[in-house]
N, C-alpha and C. Protein backbone atom coordinates (compact mmCIF):
# COMPACT_ATOMS: atom_id res chain seq x y z
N UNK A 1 101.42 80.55 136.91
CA UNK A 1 101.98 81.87 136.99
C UNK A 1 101.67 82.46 138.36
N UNK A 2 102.76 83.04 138.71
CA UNK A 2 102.71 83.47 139.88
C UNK A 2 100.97 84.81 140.00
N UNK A 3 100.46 84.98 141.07
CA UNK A 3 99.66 85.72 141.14
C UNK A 3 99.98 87.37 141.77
N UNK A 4 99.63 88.76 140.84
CA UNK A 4 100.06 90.04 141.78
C UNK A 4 99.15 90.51 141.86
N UNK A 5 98.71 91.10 143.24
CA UNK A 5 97.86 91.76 143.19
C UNK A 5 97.88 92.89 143.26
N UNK A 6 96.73 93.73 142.63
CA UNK A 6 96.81 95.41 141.90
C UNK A 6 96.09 95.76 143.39
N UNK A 7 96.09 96.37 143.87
CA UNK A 7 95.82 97.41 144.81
C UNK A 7 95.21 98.28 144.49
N UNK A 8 94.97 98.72 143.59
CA UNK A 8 94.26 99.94 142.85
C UNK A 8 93.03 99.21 142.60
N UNK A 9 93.24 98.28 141.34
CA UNK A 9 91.71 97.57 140.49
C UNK A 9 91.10 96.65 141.87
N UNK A 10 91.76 96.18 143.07
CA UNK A 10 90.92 95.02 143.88
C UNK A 10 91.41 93.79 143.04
N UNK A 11 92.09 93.25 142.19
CA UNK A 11 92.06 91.99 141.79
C UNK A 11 93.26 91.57 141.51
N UNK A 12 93.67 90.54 141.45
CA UNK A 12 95.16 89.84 140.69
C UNK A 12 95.27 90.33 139.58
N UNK A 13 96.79 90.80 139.35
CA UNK A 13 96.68 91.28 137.51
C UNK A 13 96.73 90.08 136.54
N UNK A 14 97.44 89.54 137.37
CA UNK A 14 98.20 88.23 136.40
C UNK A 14 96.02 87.16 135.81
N UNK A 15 95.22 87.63 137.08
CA UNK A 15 93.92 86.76 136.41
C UNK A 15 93.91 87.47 135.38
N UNK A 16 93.38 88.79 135.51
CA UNK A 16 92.59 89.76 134.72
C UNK A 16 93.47 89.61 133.13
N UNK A 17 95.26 89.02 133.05
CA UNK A 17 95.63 88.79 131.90
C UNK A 17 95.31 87.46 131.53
N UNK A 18 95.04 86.99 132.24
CA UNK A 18 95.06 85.33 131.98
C UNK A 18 93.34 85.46 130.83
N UNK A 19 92.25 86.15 131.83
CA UNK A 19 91.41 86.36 131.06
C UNK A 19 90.67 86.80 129.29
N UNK A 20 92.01 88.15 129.48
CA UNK A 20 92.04 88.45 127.98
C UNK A 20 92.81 87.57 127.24
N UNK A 21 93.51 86.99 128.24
CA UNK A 21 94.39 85.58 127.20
C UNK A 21 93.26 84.26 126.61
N UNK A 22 92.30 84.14 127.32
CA UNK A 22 91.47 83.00 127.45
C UNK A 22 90.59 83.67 126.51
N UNK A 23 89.97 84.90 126.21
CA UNK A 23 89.63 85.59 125.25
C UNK A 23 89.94 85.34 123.80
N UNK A 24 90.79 85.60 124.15
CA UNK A 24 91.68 86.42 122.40
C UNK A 24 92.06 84.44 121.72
N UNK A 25 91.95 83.55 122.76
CA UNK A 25 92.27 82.53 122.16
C UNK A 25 91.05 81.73 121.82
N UNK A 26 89.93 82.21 122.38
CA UNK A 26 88.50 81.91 122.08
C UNK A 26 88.03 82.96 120.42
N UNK A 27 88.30 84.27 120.11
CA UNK A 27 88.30 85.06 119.17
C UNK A 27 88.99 84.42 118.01
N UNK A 28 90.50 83.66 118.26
CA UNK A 28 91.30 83.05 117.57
C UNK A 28 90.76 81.90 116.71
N UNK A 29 89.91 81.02 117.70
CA UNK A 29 88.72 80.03 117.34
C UNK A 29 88.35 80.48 116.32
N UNK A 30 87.37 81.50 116.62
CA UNK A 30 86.21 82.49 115.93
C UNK A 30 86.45 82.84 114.28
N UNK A 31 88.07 82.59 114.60
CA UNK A 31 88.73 83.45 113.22
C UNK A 31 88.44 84.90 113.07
N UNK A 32 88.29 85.56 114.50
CA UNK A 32 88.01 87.09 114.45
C UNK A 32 89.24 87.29 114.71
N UNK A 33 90.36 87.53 113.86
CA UNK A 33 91.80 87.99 114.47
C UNK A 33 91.69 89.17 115.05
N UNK A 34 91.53 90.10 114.22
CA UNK A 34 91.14 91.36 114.93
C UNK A 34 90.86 91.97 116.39
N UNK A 35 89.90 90.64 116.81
CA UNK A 35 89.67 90.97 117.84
C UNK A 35 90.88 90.14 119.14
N UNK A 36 90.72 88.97 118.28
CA UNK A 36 92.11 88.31 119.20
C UNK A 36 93.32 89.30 119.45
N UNK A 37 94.01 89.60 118.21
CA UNK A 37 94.98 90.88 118.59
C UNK A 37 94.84 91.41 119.34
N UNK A 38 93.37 92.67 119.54
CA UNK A 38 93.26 93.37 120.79
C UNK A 38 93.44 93.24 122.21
N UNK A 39 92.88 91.72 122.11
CA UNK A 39 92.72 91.50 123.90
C UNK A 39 94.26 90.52 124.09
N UNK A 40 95.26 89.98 123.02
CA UNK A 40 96.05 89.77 123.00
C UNK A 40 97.15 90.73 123.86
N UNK A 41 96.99 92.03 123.13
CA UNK A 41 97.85 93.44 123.48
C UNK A 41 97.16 93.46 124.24
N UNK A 42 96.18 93.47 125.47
CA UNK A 42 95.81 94.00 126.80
C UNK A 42 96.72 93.16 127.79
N UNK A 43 96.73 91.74 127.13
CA UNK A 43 97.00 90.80 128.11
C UNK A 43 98.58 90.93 128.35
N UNK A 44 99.07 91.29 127.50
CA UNK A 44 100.86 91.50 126.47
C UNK A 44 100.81 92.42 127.56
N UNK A 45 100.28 93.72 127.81
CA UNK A 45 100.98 95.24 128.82
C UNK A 45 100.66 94.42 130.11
N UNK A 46 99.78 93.95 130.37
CA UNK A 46 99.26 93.97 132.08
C UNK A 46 100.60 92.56 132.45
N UNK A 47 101.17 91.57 131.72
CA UNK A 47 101.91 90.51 131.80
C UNK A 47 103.70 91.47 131.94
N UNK A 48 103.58 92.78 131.24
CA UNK A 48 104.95 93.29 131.37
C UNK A 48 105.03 93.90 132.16
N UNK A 49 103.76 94.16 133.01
CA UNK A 49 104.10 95.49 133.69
C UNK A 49 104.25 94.69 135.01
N UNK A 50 103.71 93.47 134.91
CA UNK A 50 104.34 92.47 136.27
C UNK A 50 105.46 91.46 136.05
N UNK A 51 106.49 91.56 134.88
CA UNK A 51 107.47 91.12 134.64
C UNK A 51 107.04 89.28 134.64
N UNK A 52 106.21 88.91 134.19
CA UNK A 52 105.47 87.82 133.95
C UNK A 52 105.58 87.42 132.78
N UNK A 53 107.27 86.01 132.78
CA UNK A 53 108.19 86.06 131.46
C UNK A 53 107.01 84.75 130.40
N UNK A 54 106.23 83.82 131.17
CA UNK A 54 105.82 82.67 130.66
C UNK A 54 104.38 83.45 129.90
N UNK A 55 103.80 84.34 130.38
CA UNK A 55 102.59 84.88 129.80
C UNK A 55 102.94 86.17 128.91
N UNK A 56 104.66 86.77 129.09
CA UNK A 56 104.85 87.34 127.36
C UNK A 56 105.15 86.70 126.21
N UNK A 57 105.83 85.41 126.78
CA UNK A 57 106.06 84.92 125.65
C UNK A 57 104.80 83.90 125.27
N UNK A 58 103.78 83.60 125.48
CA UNK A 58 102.66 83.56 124.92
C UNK A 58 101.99 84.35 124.48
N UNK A 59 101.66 85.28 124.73
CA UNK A 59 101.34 86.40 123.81
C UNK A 59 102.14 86.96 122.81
N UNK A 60 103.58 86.98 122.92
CA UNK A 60 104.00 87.31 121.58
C UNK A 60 104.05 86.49 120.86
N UNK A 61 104.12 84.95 121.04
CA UNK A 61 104.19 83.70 120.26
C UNK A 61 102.51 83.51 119.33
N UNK A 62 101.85 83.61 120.18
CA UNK A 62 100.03 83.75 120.07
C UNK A 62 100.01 84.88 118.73
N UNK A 63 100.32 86.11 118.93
CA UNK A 63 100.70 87.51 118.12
C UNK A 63 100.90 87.19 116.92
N UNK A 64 102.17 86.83 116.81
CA UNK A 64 102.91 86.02 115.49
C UNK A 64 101.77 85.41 115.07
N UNK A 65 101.59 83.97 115.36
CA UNK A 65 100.35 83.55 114.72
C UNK A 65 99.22 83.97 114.19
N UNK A 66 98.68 84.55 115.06
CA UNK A 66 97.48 85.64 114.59
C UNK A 66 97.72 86.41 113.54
N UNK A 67 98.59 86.89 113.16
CA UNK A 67 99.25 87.96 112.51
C UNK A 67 99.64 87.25 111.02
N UNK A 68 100.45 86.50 110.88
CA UNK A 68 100.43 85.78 110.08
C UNK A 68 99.34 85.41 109.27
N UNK A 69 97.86 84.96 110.22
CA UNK A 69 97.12 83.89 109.76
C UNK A 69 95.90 85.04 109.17
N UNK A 70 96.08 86.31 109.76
CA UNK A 70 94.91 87.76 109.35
C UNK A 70 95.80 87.96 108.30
């Protein structure tokens, strides 16, 4: 995925989603859906708000699952 960087935070957005993505799929492990969801939806806004089509549709695909499986 391409990398943008935020100017505001100092960092790439696209890491900082990749992170809560690497999260929420470690939580997923855990069988803490709950918490997967959350950092799921962090990763879901910061991926739309840089029009970053391969990391929404993992998170909404990821979502579904989770959702289903809570």
């Amino acid at each position: 995925m391409p990398r943008m960087h935020s100017t505001k935070a100092g960092f790439c957005a696209s890491e900082k989603a990749e992170i809560f993505l690497e999260e929420a799929i470690e939580f997923y492990r855990l069988q803490k859906y709950k918490e997967a969801l959350k950092k799921l939806s962090e990763a879901h806004k910061i991926f739309l708000v840089y029009k970053e089509n391969a990391g929404i549709s993992i998170c909404l695909s990821l979502t579904g699952l989770v959702r289903y499986l809570a």
